[in-house]
Each structure stands twice: as C-alpha cells, then as structure tokens.
N, C-alpha and C. Protein backbone atom coordinates (compact mmCIF):
# COMPACT_ATOMS: atom_id res chain seq x y z
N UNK A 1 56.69 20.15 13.72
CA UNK A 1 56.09 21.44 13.44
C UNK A 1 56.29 21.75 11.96
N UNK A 2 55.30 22.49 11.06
CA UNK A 2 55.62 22.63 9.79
C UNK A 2 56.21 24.11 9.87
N UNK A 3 56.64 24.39 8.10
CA UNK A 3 57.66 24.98 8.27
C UNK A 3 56.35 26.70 8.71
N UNK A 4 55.18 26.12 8.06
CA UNK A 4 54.42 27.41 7.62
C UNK A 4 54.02 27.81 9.64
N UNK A 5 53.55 26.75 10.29
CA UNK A 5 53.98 27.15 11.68
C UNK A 5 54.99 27.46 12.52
N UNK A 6 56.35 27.08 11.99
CA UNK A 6 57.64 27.84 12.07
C UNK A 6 57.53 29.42 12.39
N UNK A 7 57.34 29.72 10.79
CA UNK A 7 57.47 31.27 10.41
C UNK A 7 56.34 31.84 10.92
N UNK A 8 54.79 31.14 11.20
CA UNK A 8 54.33 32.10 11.79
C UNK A 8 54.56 32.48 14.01
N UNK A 9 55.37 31.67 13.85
CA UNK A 9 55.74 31.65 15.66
C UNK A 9 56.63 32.61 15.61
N UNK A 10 57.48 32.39 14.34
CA UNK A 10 59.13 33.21 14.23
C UNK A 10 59.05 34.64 14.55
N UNK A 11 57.38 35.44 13.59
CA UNK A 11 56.81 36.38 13.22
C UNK A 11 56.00 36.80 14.48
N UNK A 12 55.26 36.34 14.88
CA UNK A 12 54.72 37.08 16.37
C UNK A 12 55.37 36.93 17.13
N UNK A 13 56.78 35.64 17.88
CA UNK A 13 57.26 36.03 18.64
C UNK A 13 58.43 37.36 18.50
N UNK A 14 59.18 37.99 17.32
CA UNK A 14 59.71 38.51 17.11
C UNK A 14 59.01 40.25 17.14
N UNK A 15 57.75 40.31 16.63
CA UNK A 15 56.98 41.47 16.81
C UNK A 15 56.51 41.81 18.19
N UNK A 16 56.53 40.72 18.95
CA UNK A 16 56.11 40.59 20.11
C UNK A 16 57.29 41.75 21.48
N UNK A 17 58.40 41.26 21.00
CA UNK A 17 59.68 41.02 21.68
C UNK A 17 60.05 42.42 21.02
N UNK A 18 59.64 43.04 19.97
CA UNK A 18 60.35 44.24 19.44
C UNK A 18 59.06 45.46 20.39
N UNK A 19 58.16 45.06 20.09
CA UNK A 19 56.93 45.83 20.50
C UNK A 19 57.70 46.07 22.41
N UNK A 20 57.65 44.88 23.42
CA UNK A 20 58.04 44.77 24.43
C UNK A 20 59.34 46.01 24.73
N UNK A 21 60.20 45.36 23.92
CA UNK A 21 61.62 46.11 23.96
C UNK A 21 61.05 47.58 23.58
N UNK A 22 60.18 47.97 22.70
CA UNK A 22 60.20 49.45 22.64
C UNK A 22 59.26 50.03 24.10
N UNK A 23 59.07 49.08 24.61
CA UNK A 23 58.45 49.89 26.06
C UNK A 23 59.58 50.53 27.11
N UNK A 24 60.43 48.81 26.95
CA UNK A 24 61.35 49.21 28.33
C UNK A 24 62.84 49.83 27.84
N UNK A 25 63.13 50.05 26.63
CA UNK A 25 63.71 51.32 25.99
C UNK A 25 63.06 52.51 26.35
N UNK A 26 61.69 52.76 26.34
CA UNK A 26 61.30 54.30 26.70
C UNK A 26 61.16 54.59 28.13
N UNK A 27 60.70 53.46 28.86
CA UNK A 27 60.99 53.66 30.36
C UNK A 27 61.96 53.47 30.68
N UNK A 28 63.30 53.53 30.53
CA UNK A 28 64.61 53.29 30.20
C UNK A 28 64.84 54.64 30.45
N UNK A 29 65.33 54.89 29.22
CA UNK A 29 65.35 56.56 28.86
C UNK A 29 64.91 57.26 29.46
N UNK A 30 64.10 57.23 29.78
CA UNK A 30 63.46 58.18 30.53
C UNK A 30 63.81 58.22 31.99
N UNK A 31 63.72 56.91 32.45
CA UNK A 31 64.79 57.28 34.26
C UNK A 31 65.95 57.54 34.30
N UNK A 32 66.52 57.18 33.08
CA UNK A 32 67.88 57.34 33.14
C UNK A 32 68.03 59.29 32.78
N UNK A 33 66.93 59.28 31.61
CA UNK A 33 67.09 61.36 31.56
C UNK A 33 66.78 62.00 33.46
N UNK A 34 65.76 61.36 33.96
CA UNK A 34 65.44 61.87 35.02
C UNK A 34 66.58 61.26 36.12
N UNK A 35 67.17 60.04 36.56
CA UNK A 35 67.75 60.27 37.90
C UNK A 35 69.34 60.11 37.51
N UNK A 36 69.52 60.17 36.16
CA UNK A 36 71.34 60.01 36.04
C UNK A 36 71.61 58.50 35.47
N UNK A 37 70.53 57.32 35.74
CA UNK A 37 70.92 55.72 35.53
C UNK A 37 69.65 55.39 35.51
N UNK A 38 69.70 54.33 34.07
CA UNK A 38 68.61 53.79 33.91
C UNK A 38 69.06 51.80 34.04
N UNK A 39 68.10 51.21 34.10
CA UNK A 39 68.14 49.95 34.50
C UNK A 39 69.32 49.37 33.79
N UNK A 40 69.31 49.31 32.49
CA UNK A 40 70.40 48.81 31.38
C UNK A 40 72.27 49.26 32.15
N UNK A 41 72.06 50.81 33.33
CA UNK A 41 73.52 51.08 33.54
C UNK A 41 73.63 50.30 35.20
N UNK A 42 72.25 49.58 35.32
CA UNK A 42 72.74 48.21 36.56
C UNK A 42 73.54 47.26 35.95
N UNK A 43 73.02 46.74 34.60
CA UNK A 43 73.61 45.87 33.92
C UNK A 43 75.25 46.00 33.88
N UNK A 44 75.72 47.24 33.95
CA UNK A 44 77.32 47.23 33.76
C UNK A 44 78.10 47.55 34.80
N UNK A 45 77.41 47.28 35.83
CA UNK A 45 78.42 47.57 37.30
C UNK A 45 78.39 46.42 38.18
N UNK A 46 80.10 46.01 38.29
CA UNK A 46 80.31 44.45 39.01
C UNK A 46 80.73 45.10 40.11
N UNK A 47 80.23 46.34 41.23
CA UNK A 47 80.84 46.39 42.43
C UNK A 47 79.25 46.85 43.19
N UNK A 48 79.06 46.50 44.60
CA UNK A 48 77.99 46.71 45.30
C UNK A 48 78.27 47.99 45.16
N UNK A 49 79.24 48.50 45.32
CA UNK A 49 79.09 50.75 45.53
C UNK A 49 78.30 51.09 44.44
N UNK A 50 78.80 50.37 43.25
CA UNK A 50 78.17 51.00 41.80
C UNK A 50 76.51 50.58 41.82
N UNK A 51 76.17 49.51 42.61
CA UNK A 51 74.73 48.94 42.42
C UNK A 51 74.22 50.21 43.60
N UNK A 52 74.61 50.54 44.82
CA UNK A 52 74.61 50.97 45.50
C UNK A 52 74.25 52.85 45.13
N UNK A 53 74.82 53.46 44.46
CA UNK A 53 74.76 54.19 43.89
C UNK A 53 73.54 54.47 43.07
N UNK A 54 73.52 53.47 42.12
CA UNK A 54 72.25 53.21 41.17
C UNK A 54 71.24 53.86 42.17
N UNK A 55 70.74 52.47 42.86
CA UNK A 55 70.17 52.33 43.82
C UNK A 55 69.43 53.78 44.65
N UNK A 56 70.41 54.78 44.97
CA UNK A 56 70.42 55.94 45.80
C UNK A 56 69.71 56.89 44.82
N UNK A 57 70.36 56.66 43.54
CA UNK A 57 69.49 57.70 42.70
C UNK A 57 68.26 57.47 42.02
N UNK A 58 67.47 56.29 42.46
CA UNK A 58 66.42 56.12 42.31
C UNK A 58 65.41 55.92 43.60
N UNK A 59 65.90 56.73 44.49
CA UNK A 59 65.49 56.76 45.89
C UNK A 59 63.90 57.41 45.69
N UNK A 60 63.64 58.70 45.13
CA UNK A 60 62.58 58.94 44.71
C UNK A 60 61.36 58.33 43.84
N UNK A 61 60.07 58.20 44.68
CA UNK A 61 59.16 57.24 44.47
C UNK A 61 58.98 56.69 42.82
N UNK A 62 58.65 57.82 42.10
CA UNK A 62 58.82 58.25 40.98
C UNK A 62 59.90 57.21 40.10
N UNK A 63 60.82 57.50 40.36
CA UNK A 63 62.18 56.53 39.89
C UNK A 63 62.29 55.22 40.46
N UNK A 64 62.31 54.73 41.66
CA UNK A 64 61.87 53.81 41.84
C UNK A 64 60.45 52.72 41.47
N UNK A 65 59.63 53.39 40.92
CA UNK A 65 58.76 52.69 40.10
C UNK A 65 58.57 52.05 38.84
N UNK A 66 59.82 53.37 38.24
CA UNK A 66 60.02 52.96 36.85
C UNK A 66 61.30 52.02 36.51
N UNK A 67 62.16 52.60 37.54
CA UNK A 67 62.95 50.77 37.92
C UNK A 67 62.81 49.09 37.99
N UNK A 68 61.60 49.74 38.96
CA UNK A 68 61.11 48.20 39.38
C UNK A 68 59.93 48.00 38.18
N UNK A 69 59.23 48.56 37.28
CA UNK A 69 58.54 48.34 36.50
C UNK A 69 59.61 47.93 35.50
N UNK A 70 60.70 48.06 35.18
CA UNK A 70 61.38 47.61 34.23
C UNK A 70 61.89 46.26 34.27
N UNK A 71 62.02 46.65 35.64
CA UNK A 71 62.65 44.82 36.01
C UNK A 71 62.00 43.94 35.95
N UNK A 72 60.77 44.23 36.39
CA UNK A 72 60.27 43.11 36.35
C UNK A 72 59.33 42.99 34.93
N UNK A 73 58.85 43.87 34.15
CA UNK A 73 58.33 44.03 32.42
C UNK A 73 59.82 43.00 31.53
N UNK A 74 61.35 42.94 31.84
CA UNK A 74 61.84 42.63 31.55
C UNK A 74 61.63 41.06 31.23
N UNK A 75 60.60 40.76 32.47
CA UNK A 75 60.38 39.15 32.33
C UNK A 75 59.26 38.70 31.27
N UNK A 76 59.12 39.48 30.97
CA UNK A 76 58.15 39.50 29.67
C UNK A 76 58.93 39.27 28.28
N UNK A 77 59.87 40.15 28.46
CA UNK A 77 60.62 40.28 27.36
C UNK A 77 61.96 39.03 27.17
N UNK A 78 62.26 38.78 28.13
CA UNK A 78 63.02 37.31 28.40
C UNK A 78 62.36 35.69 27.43
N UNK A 79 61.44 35.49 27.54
CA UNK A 79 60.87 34.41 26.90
C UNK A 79 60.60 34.64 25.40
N UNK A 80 59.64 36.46 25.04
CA UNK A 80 59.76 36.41 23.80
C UNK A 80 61.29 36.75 22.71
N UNK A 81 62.12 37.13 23.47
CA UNK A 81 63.52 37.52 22.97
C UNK A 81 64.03 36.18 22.41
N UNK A 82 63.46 35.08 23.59
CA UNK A 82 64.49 33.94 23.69
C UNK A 82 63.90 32.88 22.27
N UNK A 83 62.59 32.92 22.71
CA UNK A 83 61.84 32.27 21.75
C UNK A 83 61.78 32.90 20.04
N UNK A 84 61.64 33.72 20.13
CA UNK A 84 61.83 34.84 18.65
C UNK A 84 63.22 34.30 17.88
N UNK A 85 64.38 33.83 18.78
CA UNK A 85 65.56 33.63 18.59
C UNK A 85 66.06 32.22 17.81
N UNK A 86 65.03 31.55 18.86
CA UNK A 86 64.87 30.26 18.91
C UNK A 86 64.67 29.95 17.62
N UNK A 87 62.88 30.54 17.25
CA UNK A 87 62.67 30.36 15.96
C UNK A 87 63.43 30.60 14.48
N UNK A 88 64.09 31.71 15.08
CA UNK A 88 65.14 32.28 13.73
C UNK A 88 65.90 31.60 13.40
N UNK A 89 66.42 30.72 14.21
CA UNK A 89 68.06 29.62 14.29
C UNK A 89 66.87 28.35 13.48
N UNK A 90 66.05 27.82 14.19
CA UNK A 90 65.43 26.65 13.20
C UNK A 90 65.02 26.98 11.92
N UNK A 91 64.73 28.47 11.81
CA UNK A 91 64.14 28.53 9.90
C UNK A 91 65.60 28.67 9.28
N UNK A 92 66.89 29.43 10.02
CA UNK A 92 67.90 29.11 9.23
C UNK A 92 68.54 27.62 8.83
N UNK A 93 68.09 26.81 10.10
CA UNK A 93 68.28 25.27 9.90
C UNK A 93 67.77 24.70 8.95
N UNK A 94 66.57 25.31 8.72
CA UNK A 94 65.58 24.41 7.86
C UNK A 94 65.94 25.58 6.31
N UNK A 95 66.30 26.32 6.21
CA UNK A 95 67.18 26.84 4.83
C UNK A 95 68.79 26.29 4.02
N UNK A 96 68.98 26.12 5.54
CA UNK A 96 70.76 25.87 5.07
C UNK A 96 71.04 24.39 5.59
N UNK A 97 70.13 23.48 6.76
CA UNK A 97 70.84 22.58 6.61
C UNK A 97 69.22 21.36 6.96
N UNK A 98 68.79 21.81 6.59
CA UNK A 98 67.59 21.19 6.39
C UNK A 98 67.41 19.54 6.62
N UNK A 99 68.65 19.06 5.94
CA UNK A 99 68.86 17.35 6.03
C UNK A 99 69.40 16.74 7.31
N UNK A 100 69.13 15.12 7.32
CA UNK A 100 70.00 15.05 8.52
C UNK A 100 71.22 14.51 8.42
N UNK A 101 72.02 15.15 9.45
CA UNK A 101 73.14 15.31 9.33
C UNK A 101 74.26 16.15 10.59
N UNK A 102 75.46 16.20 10.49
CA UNK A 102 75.87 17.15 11.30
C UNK A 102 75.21 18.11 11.94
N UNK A 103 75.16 19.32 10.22
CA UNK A 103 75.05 20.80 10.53
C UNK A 103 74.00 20.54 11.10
N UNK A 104 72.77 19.94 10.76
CA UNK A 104 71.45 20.16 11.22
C UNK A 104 71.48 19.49 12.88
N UNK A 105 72.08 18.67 13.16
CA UNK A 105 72.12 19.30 14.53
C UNK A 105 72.59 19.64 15.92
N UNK A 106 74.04 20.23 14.53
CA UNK A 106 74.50 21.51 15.26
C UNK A 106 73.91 22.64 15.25
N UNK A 107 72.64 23.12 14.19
CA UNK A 107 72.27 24.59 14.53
C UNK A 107 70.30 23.50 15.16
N UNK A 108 70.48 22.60 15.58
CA UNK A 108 69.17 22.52 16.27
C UNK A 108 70.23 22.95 18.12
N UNK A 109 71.35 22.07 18.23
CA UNK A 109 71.93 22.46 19.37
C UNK A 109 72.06 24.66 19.73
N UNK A 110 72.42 25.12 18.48
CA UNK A 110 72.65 26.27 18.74
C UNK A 110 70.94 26.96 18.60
N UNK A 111 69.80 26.16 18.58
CA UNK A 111 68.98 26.72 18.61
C UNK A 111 68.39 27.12 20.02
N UNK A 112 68.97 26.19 20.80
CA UNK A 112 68.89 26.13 22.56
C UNK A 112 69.43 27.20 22.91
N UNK A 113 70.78 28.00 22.13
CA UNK A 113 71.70 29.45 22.73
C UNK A 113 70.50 30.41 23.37
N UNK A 114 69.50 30.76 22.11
CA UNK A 114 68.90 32.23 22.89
C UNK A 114 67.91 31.49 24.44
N UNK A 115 67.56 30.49 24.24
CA UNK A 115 66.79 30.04 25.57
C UNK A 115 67.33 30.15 26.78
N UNK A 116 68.76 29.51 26.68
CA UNK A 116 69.66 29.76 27.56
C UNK A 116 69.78 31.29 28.11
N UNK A 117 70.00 31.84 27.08
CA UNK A 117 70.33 33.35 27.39
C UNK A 117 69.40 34.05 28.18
N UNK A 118 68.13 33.93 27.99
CA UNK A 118 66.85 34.32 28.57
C UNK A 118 67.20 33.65 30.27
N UNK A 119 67.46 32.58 30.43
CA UNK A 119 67.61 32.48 31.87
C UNK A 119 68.71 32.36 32.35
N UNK A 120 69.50 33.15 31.74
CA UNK A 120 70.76 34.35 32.17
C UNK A 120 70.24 35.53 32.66
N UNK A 121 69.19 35.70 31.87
CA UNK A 121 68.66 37.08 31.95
C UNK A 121 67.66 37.12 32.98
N UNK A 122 67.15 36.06 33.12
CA UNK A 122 66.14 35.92 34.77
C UNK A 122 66.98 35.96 35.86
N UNK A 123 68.61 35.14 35.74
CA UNK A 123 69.24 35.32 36.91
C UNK A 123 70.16 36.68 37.10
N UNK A 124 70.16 37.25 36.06
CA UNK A 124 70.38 38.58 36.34
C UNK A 124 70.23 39.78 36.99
N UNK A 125 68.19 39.69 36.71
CA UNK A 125 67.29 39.87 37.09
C UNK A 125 67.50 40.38 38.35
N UNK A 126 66.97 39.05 38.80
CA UNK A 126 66.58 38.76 40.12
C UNK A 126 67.69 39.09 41.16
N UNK A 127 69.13 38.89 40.92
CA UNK A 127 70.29 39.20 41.48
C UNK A 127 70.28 40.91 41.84
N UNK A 128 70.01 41.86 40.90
CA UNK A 128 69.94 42.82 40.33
C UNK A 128 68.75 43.75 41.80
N UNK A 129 67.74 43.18 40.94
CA UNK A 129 66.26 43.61 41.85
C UNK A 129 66.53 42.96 43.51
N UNK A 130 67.55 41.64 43.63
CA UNK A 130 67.38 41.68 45.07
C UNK A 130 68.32 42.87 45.51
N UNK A 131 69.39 43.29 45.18
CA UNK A 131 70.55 43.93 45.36
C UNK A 131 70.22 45.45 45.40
N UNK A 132 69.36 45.97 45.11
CA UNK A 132 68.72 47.44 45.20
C UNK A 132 67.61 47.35 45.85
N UNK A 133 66.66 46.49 46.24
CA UNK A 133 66.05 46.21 47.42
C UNK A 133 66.36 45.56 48.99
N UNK A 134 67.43 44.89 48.65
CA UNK A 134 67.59 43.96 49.84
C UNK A 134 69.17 44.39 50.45
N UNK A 135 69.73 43.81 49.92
CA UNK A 135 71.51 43.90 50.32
C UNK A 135 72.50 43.25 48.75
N UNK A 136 73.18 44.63 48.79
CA UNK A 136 74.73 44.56 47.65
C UNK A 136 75.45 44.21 48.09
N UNK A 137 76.50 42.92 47.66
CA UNK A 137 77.81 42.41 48.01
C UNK A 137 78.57 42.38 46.38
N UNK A 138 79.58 42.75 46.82
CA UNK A 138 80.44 42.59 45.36
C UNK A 138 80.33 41.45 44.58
N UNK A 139 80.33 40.21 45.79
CA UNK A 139 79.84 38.79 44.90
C UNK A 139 78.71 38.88 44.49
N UNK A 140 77.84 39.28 44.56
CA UNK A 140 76.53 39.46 43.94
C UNK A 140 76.16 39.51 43.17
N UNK A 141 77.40 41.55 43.25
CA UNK A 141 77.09 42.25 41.68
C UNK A 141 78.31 41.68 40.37
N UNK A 142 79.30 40.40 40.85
CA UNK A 142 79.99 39.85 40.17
C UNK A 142 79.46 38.97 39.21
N UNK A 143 78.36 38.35 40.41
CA UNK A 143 77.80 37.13 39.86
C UNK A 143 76.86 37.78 38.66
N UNK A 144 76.25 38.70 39.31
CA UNK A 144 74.98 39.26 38.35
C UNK A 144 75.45 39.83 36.93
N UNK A 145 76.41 40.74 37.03
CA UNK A 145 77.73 41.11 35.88
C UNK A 145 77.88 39.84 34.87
N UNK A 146 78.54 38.38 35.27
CA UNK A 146 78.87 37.42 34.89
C UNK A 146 77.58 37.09 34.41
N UNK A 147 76.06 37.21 34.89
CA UNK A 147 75.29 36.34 34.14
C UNK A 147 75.19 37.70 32.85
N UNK A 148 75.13 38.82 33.31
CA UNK A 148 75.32 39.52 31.80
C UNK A 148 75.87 39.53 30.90
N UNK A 149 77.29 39.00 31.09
CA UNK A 149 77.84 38.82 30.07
C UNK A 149 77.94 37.51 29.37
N UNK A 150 76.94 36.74 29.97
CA UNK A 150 76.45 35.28 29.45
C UNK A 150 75.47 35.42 28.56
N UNK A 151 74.65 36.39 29.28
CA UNK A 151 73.26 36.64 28.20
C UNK A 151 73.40 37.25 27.27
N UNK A 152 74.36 38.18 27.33
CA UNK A 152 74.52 39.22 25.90
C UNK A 152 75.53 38.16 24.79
N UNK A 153 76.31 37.12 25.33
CA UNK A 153 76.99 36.56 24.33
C UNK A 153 75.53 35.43 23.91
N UNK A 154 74.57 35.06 24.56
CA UNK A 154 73.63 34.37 23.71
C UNK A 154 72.58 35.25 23.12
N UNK A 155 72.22 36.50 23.45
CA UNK A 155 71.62 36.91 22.84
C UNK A 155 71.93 37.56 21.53
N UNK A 156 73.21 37.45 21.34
CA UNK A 156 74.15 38.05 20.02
C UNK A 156 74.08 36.45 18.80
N UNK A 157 74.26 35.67 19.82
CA UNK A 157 74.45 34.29 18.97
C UNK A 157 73.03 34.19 18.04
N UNK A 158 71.99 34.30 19.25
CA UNK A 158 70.98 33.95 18.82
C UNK A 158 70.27 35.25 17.65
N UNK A 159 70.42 36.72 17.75
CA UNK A 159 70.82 37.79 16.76
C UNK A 159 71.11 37.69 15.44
N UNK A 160 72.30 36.90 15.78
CA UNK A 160 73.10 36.76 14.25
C UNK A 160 72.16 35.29 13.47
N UNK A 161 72.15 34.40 14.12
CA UNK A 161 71.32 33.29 13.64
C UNK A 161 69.97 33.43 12.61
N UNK A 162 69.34 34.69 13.45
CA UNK A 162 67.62 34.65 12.87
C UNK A 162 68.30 35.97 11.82
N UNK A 163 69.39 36.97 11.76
CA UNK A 163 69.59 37.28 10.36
C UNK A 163 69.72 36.09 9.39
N UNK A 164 70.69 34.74 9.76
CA UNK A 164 70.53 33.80 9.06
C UNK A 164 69.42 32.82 8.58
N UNK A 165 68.28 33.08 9.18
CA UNK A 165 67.11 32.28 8.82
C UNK A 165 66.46 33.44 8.29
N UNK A 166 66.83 34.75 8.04
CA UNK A 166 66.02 35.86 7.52
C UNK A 166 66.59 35.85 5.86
N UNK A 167 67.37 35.41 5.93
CA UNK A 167 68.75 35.54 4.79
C UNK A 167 68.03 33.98 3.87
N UNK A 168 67.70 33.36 4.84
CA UNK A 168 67.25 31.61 4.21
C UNK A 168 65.46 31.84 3.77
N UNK A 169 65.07 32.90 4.18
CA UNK A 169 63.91 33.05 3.31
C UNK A 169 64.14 34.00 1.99
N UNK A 170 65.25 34.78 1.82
CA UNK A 170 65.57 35.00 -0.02
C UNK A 170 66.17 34.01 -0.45
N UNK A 171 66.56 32.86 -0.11
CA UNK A 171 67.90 32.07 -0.76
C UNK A 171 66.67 31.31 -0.61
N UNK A 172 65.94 30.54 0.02
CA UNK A 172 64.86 29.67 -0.92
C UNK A 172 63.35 30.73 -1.68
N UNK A 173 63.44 31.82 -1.47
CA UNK A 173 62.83 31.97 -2.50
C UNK A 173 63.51 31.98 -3.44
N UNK A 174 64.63 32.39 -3.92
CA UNK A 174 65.22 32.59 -5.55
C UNK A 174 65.29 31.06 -5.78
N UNK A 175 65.45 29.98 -5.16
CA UNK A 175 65.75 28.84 -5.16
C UNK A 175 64.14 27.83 -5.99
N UNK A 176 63.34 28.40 -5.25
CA UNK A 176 61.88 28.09 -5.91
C UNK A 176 61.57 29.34 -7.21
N UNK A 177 61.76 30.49 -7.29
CA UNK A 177 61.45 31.37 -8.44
C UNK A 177 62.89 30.38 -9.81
N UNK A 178 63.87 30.25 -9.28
CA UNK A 178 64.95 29.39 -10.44
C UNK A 178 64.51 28.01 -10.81
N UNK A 179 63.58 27.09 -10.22
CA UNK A 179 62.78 26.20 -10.46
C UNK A 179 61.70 26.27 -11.26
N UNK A 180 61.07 27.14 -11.05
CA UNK A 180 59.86 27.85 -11.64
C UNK A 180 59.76 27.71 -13.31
C-alpha cells in the first residue's frame, strides 16, 4: 500500500469513527439523562444485579430502543475505531521506523492491538445485549467486564499510537522542509 493510500484510509477511517462516536455519545446521554444509565454504565458492572438493574431502568419502550440502538450502532463503530487505529500505528511505523528491522515489526505487530480490541468489543457486545435480553449470571457479567477491560487497554494502545503517526507527519515534514 503507498504511503499516500495510507493517509488517505487513516483520514476517512478516523472521521468516520469520530462522526459514529458523536452519535452514540448523544444517544448515550441522553438515556442515561432520561432512565438514570446509559449503555457505557453496562460497560462497568461485573455483577448480574448491576446488569440487572440497568436492564429494569430501561424497561420503558422508549429507553429500551435507545439501548438496543446503541448496541448494536456500536458495531459500526467497532471496525472503524479499530481500523482508524490500525492506520495510525502504520503511518507512525512508516515515520519512525520505516526500515526493516526490529522496531518496524514490532509496531507492524502493535498495529494488530486496535483490531484486536474491536473484537473485544464485539464480545462485549454481544455478552452485554444477551444479558439484558435473555439471562444475567455473574459469569457473564465477569466475562463481559473482562472483555472491557481488554478493549479499553487496546483501544488506549492503539490512541496513543495514531498520536504517534500524527506526531510522524510534523517530524517528516520539517524533515523534507530541512532538505529543501
């Protein structure tokens, strides 16, 4: 892939994934102003009572729509998060370690983190959405807990990375303007 198709994947999947995220931030907010818990406060409860709970206060049709519209809009946002991420870690590769060698691929290996994370975030998901539709067991909401805190440590990895490939497009521009 060249680098100029790199940055333009880097660039729509990242606008893509911000655009997405500002949806299910406002339908977010907003169930959470209306029933007490919004989808993001499933994310932090490892006991069926606490999913259970959730659950009860989105009993009304209303809230329950904007639940399950989140959950599942989330799967939208899973691939471009992951991919947006993806791309950021290879343009920092291709800034800072460009040659072959170690680093280069150790940050092609750490370019796999946000992908991973994304299907953390499907098994989350799905754990999540069966568990307020179907049946809560503590192992469930353990397991589902545990894939959250899998996804948020790759989605941080992968975060910090594409600041680093954001950081590797001033450091080769001054690098080509000092050539110049």
């Amino acid at each position: 892939m060249s680098i100029k198709t790199l940055y333009a994947r880097w660039a729509w999947t990242t606008l893509a994934a911000v655009a997405v995220f500002a949806v299910l931030a406002y339908i977010d907010l907003k169930l959470k102003a209306e029933s007490g818990f919004g989808t993001v406060d499933l994310q932090k409860v490892s006991t069926a009572a606490g999913v259970r709970a959730i659950a009860a206060a989105w009993t009304p049709a209303r809230h329950a729509l904007m639940a399950g519209f989140n959950l599942g809009f989330d799967y939208l946002f899973m691939p471009l998060y992951g991919f947006a991420f993806f791309y950021g870690t290879l343009a920092a590769r291709h800034a800072f370690a460009s040659y072959p060698g170690t680093m280069h691929r150790l940050m092609t290996l750490i370019a796999a983190v946000p992908l991973a994370g994304a299907l953390f975030d499907c098994v989350e998901n799905a754990l999540e959405t069966y568990m307020v539709v179907a049946q809560s067991t503590d192992q469930l909401a353990q397991i589902a807990y545990a894939a959250t805190t899998a996804k948020m440590a790759c989605f941080y990895a992968g975060f910090f990375m594409s600041l680093i490939g954001l950081l590797g497009l001033f450091v080769r521009r001054k690098k080509a303007e000092a050539q110049a």
